[in-house]
N, C-alpha and C. Protein backbone atom coordinates (compact mmCIF):
# COMPACT_ATOMS: atom_id res chain seq x y z
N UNK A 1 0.82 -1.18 0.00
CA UNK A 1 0.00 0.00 0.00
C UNK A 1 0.87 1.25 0.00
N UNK A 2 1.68 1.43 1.01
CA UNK A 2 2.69 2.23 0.39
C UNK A 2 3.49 2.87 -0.72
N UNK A 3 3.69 2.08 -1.38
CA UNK A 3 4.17 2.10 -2.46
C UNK A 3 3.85 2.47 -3.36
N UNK A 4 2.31 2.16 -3.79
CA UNK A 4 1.00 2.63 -4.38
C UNK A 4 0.45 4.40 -3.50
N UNK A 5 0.54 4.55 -2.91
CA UNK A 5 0.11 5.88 -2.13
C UNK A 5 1.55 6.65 -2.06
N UNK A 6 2.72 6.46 -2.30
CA UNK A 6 3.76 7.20 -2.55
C UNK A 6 3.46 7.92 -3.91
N UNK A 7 2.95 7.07 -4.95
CA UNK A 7 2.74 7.59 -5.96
C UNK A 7 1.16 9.43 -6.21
N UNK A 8 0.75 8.67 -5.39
CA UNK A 8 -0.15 9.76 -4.82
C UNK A 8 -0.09 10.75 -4.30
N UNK A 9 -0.80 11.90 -5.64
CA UNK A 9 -0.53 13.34 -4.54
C UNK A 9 -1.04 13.78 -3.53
N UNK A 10 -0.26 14.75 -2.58
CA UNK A 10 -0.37 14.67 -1.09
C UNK A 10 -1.81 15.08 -0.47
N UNK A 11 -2.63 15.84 -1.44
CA UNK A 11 -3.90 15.89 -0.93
C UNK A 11 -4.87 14.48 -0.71
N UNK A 12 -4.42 13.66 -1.60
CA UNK A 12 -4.96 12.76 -1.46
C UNK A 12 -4.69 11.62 -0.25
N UNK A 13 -3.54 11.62 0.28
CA UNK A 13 -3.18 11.04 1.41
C UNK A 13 -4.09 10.52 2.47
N UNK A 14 -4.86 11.43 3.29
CA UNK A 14 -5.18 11.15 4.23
C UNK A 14 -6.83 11.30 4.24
N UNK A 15 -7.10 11.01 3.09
CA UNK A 15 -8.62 10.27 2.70
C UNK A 15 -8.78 9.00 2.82
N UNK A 16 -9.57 8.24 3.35
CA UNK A 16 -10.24 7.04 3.75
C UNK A 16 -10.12 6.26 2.60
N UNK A 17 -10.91 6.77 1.83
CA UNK A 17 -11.38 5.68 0.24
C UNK A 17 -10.11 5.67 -0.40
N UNK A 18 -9.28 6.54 -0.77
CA UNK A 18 -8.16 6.44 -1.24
C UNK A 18 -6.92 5.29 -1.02
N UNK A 19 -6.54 5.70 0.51
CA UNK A 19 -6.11 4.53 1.36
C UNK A 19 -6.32 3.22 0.88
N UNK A 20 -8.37 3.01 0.87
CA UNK A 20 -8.97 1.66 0.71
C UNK A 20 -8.44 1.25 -1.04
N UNK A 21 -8.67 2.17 -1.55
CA UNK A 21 -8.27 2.23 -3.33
C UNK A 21 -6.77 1.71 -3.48
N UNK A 22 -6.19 2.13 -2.70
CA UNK A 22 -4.23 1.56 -2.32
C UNK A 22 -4.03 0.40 -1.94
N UNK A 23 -4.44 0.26 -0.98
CA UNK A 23 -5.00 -1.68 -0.53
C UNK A 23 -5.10 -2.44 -1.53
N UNK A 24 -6.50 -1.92 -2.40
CA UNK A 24 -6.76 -3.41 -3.33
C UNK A 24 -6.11 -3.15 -4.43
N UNK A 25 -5.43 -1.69 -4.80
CA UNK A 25 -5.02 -2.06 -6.27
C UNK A 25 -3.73 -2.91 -5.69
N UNK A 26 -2.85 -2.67 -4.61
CA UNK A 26 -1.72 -3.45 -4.16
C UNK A 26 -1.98 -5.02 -4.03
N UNK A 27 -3.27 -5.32 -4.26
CA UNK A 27 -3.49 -6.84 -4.23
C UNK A 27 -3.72 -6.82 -5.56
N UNK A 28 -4.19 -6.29 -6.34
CA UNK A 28 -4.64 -6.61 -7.90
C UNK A 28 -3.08 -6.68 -8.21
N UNK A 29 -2.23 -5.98 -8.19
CA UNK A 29 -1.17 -5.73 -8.81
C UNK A 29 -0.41 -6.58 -8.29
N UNK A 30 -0.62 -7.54 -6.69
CA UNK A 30 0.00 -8.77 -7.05
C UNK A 30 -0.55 -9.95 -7.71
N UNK A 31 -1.24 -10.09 -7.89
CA UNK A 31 -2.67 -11.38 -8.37
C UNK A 31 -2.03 -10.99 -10.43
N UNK A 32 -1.84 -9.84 -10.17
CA UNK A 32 -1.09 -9.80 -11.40
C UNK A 32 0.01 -10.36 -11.95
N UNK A 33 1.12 -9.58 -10.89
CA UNK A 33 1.89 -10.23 -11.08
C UNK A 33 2.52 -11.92 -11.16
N UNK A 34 1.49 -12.36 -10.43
CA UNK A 34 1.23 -13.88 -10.33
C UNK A 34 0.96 -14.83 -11.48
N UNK A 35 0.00 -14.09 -12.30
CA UNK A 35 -0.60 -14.36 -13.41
C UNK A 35 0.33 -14.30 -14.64
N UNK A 36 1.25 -12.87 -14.74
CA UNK A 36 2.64 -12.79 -15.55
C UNK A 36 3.25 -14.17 -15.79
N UNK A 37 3.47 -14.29 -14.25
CA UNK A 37 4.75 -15.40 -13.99
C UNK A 37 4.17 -16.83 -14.74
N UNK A 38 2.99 -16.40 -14.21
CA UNK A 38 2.26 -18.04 -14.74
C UNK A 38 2.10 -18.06 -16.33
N UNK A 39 1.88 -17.01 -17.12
CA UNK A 39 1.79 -16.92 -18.48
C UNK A 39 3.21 -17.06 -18.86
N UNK A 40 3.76 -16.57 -18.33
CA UNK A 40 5.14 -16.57 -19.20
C UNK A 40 5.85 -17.87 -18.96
N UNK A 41 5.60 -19.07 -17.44
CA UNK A 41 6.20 -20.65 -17.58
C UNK A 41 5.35 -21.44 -18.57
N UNK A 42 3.62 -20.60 -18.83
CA UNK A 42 3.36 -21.88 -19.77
C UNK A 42 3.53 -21.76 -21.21
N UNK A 43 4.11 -20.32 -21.57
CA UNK A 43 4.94 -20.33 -22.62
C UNK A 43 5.89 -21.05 -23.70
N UNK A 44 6.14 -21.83 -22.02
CA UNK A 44 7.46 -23.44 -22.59
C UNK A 44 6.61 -24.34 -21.73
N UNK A 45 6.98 -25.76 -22.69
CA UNK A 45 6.43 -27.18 -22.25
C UNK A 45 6.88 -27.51 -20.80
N UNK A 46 8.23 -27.17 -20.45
CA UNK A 46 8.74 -27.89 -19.25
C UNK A 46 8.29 -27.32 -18.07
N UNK A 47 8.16 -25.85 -17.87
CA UNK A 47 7.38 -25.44 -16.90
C UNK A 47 5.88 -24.87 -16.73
N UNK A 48 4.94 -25.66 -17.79
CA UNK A 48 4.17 -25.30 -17.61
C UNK A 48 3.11 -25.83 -16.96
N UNK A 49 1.57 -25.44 -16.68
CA UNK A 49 1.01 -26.68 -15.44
C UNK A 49 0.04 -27.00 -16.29
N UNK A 50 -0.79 -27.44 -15.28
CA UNK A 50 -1.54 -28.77 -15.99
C UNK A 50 -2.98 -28.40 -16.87
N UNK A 51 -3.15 -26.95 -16.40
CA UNK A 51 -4.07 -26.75 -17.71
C UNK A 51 -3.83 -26.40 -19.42
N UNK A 52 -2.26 -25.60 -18.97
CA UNK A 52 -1.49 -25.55 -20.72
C UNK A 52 -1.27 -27.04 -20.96
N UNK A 53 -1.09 -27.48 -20.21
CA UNK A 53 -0.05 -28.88 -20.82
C UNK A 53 -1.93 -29.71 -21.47
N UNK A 54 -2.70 -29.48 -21.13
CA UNK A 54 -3.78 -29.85 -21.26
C UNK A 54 -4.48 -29.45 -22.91
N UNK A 55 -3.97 -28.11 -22.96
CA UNK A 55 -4.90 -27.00 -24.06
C UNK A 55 -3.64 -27.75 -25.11
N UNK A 56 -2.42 -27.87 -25.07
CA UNK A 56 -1.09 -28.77 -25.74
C UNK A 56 -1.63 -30.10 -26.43
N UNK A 57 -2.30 -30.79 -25.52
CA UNK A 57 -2.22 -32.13 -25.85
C UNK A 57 -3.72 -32.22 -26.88
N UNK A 58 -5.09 -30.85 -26.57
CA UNK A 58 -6.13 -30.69 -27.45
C UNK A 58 -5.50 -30.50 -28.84
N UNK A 59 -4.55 -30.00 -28.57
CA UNK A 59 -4.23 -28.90 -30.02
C UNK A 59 -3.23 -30.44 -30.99
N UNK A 60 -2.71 -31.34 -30.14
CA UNK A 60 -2.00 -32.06 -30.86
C UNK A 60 -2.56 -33.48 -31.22
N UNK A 61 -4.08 -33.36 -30.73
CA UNK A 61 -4.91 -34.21 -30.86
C UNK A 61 -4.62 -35.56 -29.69
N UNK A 62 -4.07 -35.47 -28.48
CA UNK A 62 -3.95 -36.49 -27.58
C UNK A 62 -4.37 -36.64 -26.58
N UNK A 63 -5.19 -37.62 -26.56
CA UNK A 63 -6.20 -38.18 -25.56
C UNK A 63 -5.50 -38.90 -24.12
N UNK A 64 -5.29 -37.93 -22.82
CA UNK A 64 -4.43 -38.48 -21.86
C UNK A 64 -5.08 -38.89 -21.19
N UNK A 65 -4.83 -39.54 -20.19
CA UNK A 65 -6.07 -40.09 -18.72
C UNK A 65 -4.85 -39.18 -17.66
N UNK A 66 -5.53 -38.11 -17.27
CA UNK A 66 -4.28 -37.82 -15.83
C UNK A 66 -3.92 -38.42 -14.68
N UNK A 67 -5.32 -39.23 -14.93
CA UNK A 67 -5.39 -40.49 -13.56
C UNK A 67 -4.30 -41.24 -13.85
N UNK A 68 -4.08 -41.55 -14.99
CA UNK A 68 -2.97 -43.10 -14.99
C UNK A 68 -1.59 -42.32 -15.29
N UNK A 69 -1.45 -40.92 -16.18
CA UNK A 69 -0.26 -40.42 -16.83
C UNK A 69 0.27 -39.09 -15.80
N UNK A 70 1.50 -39.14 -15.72
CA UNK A 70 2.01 -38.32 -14.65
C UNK A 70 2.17 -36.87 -15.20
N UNK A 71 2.15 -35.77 -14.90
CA UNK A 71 2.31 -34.63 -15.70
C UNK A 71 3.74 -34.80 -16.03
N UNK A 72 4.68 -35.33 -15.48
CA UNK A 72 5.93 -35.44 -16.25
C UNK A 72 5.95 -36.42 -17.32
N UNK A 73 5.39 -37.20 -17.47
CA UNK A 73 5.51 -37.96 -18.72
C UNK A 73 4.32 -37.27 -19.98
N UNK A 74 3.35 -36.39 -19.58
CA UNK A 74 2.55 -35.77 -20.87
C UNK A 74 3.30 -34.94 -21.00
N UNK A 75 4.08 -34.04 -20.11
CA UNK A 75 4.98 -33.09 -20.84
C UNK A 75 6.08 -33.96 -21.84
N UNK A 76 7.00 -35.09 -21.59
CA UNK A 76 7.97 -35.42 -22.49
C UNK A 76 7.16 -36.01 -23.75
N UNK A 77 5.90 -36.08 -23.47
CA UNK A 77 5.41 -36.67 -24.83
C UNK A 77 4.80 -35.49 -25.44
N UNK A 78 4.40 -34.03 -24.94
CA UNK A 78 3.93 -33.45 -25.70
C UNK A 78 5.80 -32.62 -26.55
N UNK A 79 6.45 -32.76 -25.86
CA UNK A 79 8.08 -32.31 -26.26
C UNK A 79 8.25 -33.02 -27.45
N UNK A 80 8.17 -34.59 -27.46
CA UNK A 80 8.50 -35.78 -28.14
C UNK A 80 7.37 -35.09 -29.95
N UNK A 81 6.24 -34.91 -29.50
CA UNK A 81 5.12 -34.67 -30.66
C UNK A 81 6.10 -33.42 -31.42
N UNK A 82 6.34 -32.51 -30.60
CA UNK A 82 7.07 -31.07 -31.44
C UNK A 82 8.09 -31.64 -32.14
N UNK A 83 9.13 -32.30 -31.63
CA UNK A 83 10.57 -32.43 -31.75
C UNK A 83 10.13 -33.66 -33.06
N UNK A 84 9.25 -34.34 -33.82
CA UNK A 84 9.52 -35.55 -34.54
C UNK A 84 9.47 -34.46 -35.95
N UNK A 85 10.62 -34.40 -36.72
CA UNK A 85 10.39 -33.43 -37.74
C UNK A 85 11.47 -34.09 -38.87
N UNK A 86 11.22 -34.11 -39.49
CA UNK A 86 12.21 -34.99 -40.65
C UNK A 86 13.55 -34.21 -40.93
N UNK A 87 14.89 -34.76 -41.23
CA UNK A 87 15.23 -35.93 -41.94
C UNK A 87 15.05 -37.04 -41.00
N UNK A 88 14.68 -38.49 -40.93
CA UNK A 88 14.34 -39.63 -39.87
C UNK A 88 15.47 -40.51 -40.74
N UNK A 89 16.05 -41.25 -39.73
CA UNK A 89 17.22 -41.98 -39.49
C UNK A 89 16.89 -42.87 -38.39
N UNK A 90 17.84 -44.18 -38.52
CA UNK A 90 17.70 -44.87 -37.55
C UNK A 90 18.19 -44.53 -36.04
N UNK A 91 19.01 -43.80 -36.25
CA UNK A 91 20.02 -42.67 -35.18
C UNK A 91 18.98 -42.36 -34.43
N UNK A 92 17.87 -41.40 -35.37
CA UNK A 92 17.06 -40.37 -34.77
C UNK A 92 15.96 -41.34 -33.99
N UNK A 93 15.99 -42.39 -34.76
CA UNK A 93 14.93 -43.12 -33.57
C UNK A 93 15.14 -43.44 -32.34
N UNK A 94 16.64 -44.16 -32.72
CA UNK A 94 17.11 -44.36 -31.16
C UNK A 94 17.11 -43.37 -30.01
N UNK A 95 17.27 -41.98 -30.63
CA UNK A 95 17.57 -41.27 -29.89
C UNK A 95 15.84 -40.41 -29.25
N UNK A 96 14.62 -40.68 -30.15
CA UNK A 96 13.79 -40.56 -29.95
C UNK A 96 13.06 -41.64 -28.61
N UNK A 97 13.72 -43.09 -28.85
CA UNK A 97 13.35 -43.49 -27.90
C UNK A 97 14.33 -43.89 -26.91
N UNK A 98 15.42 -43.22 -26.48
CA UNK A 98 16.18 -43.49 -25.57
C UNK A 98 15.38 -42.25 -24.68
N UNK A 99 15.30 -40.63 -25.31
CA UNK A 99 14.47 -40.23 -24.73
C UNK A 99 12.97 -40.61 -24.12
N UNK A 100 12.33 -41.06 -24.43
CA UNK A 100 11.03 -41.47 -23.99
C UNK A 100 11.43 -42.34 -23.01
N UNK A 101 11.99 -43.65 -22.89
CA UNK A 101 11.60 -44.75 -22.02
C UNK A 101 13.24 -44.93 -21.25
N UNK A 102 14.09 -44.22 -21.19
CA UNK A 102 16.01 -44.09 -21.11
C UNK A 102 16.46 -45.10 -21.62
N UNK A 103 17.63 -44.39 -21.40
CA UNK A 103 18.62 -45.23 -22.67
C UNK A 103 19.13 -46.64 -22.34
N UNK A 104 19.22 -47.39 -22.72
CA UNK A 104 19.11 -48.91 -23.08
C UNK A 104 18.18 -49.92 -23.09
N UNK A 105 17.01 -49.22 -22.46
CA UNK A 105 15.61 -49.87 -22.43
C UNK A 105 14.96 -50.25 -24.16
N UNK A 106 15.55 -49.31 -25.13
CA UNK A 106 15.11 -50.01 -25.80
C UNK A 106 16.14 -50.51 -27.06
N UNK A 107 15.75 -50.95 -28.44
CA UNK A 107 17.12 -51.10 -29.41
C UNK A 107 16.19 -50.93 -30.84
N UNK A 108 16.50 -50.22 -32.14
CA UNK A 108 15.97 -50.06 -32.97
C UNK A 108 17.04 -50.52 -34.08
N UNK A 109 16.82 -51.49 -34.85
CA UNK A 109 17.31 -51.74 -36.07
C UNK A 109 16.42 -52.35 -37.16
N UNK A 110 17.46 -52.45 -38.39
CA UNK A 110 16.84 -52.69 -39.69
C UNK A 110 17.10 -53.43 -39.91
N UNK A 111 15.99 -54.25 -40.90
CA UNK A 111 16.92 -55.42 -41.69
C UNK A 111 16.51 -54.70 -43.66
N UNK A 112 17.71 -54.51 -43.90
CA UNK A 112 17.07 -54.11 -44.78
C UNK A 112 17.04 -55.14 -46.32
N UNK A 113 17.25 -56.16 -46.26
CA UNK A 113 17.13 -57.20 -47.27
C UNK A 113 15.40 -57.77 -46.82
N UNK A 114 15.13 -57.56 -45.61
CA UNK A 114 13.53 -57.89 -45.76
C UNK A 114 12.52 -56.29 -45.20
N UNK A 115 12.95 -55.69 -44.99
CA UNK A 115 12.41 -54.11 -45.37
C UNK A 115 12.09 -54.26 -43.87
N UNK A 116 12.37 -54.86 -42.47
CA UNK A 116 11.53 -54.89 -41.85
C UNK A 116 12.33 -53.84 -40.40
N UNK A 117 11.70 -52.81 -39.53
CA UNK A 117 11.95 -52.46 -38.40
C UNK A 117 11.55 -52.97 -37.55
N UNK A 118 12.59 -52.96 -36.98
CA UNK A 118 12.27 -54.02 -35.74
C UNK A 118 12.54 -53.07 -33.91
N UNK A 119 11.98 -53.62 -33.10
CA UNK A 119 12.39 -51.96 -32.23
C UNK A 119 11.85 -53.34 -30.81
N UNK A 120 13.07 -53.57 -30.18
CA UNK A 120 12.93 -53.95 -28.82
C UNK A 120 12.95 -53.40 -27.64
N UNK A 121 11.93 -53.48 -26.82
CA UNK A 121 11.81 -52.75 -25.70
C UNK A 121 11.67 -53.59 -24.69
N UNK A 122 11.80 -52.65 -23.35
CA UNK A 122 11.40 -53.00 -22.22
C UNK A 122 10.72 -52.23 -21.51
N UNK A 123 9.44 -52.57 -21.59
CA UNK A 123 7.81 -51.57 -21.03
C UNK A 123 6.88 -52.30 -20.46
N UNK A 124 6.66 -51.53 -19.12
CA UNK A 124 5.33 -51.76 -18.51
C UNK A 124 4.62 -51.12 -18.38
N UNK A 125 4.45 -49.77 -19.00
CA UNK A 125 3.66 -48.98 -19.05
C UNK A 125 3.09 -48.58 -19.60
N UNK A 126 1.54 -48.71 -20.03
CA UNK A 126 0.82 -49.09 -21.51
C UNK A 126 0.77 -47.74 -21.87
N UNK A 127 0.70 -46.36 -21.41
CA UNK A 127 0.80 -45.49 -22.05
C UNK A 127 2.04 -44.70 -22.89
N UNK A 128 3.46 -45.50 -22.25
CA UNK A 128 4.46 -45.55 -22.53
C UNK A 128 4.56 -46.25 -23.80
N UNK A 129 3.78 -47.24 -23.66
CA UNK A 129 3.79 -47.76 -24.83
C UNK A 129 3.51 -47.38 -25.99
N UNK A 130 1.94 -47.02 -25.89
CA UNK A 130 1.64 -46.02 -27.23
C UNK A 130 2.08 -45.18 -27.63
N UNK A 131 2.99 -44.42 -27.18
CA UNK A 131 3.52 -43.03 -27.50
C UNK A 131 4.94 -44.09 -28.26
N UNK A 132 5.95 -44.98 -27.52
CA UNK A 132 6.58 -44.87 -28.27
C UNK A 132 6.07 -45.76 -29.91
N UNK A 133 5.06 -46.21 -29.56
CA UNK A 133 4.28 -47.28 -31.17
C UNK A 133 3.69 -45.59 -32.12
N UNK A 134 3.09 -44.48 -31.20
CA UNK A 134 3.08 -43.54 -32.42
C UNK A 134 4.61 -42.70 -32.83
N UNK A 135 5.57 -43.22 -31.93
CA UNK A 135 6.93 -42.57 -32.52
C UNK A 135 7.21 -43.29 -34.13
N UNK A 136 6.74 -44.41 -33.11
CA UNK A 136 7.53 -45.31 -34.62
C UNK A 136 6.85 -45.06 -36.32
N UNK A 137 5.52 -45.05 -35.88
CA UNK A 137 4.81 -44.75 -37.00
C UNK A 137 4.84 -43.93 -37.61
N UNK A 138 5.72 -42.60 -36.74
CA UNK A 138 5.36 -41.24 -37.67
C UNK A 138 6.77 -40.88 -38.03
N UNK A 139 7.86 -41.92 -37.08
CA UNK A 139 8.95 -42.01 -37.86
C UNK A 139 9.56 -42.80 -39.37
N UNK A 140 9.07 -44.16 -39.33
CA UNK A 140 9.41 -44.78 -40.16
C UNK A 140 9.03 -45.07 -41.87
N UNK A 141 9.54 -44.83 -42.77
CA UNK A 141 9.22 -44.66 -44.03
C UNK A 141 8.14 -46.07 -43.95
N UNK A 142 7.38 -45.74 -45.30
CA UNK A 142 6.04 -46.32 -45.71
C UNK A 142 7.14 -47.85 -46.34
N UNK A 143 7.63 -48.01 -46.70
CA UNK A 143 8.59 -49.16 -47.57
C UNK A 143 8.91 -49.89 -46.30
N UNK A 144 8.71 -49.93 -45.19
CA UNK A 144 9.15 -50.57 -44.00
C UNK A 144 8.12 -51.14 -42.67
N UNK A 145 8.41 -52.26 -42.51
CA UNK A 145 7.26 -53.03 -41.47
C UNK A 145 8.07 -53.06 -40.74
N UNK A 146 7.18 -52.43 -39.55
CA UNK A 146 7.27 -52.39 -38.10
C UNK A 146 7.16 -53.66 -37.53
N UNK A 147 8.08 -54.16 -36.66
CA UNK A 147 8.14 -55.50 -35.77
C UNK A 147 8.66 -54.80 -34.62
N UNK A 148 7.54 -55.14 -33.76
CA UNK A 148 7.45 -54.95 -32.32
C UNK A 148 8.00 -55.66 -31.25
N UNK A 149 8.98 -55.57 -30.40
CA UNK A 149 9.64 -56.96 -29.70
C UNK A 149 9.65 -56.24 -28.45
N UNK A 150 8.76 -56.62 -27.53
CA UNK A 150 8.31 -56.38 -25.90
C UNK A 150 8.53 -57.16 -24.95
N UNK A 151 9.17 -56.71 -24.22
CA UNK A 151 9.66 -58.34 -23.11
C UNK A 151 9.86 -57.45 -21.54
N UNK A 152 9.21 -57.93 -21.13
CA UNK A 152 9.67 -58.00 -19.48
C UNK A 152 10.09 -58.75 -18.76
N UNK A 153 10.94 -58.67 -17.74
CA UNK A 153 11.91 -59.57 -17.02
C UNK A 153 11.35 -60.08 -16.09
N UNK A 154 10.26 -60.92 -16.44
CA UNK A 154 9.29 -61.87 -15.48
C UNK A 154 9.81 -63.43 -15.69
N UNK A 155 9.57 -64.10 -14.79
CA UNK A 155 9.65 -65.51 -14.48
C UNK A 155 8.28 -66.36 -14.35
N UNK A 156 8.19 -67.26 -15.10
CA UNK A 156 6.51 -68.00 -15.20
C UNK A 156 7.28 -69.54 -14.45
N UNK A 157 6.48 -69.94 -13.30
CA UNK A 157 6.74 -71.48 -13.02
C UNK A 157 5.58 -72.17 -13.38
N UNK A 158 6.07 -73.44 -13.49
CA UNK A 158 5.55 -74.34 -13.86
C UNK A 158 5.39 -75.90 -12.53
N UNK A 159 4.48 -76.15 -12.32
CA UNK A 159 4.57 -77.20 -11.36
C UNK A 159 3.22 -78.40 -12.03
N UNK A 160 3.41 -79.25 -11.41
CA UNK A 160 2.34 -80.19 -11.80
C UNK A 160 1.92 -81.24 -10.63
N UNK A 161 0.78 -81.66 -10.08
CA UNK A 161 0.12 -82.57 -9.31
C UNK A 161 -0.65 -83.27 -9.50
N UNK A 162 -0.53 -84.54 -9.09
CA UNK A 162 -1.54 -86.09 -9.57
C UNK A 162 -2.21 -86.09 -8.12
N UNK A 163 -3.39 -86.25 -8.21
CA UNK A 163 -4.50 -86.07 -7.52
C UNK A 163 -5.50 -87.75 -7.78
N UNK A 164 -6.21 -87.95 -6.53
CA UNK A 164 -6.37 -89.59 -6.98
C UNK A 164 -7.48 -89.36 -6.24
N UNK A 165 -9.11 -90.02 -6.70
CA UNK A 165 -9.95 -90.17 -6.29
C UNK A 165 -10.69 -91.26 -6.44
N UNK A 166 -10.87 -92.11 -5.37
CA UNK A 166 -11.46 -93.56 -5.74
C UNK A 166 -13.25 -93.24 -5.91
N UNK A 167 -13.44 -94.20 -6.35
CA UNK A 167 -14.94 -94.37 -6.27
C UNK A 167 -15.00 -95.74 -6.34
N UNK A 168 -16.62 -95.76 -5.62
CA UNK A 168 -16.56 -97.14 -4.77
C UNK A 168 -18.25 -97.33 -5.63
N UNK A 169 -18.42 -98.17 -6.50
CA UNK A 169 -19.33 -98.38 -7.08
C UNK A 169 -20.87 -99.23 -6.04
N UNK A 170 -21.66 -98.76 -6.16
CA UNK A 170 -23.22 -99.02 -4.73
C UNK A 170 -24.11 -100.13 -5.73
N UNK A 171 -23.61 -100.27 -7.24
CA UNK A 171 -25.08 -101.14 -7.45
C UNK A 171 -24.33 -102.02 -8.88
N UNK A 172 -25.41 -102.87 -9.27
CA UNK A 172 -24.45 -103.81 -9.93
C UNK A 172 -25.40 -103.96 -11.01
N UNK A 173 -24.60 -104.28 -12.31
CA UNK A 173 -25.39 -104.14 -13.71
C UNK A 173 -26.82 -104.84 -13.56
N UNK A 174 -27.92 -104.02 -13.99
CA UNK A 174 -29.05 -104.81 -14.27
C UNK A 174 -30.07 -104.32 -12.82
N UNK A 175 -29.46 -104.13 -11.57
CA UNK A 175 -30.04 -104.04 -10.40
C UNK A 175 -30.00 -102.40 -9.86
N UNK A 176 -29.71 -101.91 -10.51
CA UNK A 176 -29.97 -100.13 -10.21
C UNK A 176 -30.96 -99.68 -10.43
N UNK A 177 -31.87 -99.16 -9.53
CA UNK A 177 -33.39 -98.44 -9.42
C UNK A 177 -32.70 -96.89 -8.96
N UNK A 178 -33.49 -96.46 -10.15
CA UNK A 178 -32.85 -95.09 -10.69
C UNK A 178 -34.00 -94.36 -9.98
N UNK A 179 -32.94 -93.14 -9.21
CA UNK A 179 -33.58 -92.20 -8.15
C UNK A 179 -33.78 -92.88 -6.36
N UNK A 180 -33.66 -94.07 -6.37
CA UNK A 180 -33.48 -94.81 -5.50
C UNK A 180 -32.06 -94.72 -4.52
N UNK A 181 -31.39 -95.39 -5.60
CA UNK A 181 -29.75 -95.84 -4.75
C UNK A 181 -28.98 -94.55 -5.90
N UNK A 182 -27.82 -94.31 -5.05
CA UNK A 182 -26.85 -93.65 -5.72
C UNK A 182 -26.00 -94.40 -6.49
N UNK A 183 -25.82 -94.57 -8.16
CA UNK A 183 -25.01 -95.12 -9.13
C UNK A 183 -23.57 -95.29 -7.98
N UNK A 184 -23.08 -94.23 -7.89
CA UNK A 184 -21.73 -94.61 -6.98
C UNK A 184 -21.12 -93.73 -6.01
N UNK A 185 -19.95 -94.06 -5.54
CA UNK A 185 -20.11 -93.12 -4.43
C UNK A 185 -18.28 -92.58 -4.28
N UNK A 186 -18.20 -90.69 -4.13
CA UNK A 186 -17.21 -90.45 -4.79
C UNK A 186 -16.37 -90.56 -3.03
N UNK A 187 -15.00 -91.08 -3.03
CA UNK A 187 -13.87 -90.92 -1.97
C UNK A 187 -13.35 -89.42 -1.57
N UNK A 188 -12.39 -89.10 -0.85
CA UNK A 188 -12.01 -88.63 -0.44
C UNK A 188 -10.64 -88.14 -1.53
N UNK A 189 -10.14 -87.05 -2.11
CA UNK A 189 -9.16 -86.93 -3.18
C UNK A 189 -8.26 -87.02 -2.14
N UNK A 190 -7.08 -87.88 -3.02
CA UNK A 190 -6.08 -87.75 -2.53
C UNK A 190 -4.87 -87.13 -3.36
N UNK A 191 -3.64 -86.44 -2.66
CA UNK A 191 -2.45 -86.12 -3.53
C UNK A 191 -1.68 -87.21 -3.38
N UNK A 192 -1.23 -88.04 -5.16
CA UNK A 192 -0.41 -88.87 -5.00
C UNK A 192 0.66 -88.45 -5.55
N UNK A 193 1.12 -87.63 -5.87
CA UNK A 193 2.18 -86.52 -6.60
C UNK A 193 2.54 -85.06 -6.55
């Protein structure tokens, strides 16, 4: 308020409403300045919050869930959407997806006697995923099939058990009155393996 009423000539000083007029423009003029700061981080992708990064992902046509996707990973993918711009190289892929998922997680090569790309990863994260399957697509020339190679470092066991259940037969060919006696009668399972 000061600061604002320094600017003020001295008749005006020691009026009530004036004073009150000094107060709120000194709050408007910070609520302002607040607003500056905030326009000018969402200016750029990396510091901006979650409603630019939002109006970003309308404009680039991408459908996020915020529930499942972290604002740090829609920002490197809305970075990733700007940055895919031709000449495309196998280089540039790697380096497209060393960024996205870090570096050695994944491997991109060619075969080029059967036209085919091939791009191995290591992902558990299905939205991770799609982003780098639309890298690939919007990187790789039309003359070339995409082969996808996904693996996670899981272990599957395998076990097996023989299980044994007698049955003890109640009636004998020819002499079964049906609804009467029970055909047969099941034991107790046992594990024999």
């Amino acid at each position: 308020m000061d600061r604002w009423m320094g600017l003020m000539p001295d008749y005006y000083r020691d009026i009530r409403e004036f004073e009150e007029l000094m107060k709120t423009l000194g709050e408007e003029a910070r609520l302002l300045e607040i607003e500056k700061e905030r326009l000018l981080n969402n200016q750029f992708v990396l510091s901006s919050d979650e409603g630019a990064i939002k109006r970003r992902e309308t404009e680039l046509g991408i459908q996020s869930d915020p529930n499942q996707e972290s604002l740090d990973f829609r920002k490197k993918r809305i970075i990733n959407r700007y940055s895919t711009k031709p000449p495309f190289t196998i280089r540039y892929l790697q380096e497209r997806l060393d960024y996205l998922i870090g570096r050695g997680r994944a491997n991109a090569s060619v075969d080029p006697q059967d036209f085919v790309l091939k791009v191995r990863t290591k992902i558990n994260d299905a939205s991770v995923f799609r982003e780098v399957e639309h890298t690939v697509h919007s990187i790789k020339p039309a003359n070339l099939v995409y082969h996808q190679e996904t693996s996670l470092q899981d272990g599957i066991g395998i076990g097996e058990h023989i299980y044994m259940t007698p049955i003890r037969r109640l009636t004998k060919l020819g002499s079964w009155k049906v609804g009467r006696t029970p055909f047969a009668e099941r034991g107790k399972e046992v594990l024999v393996k």
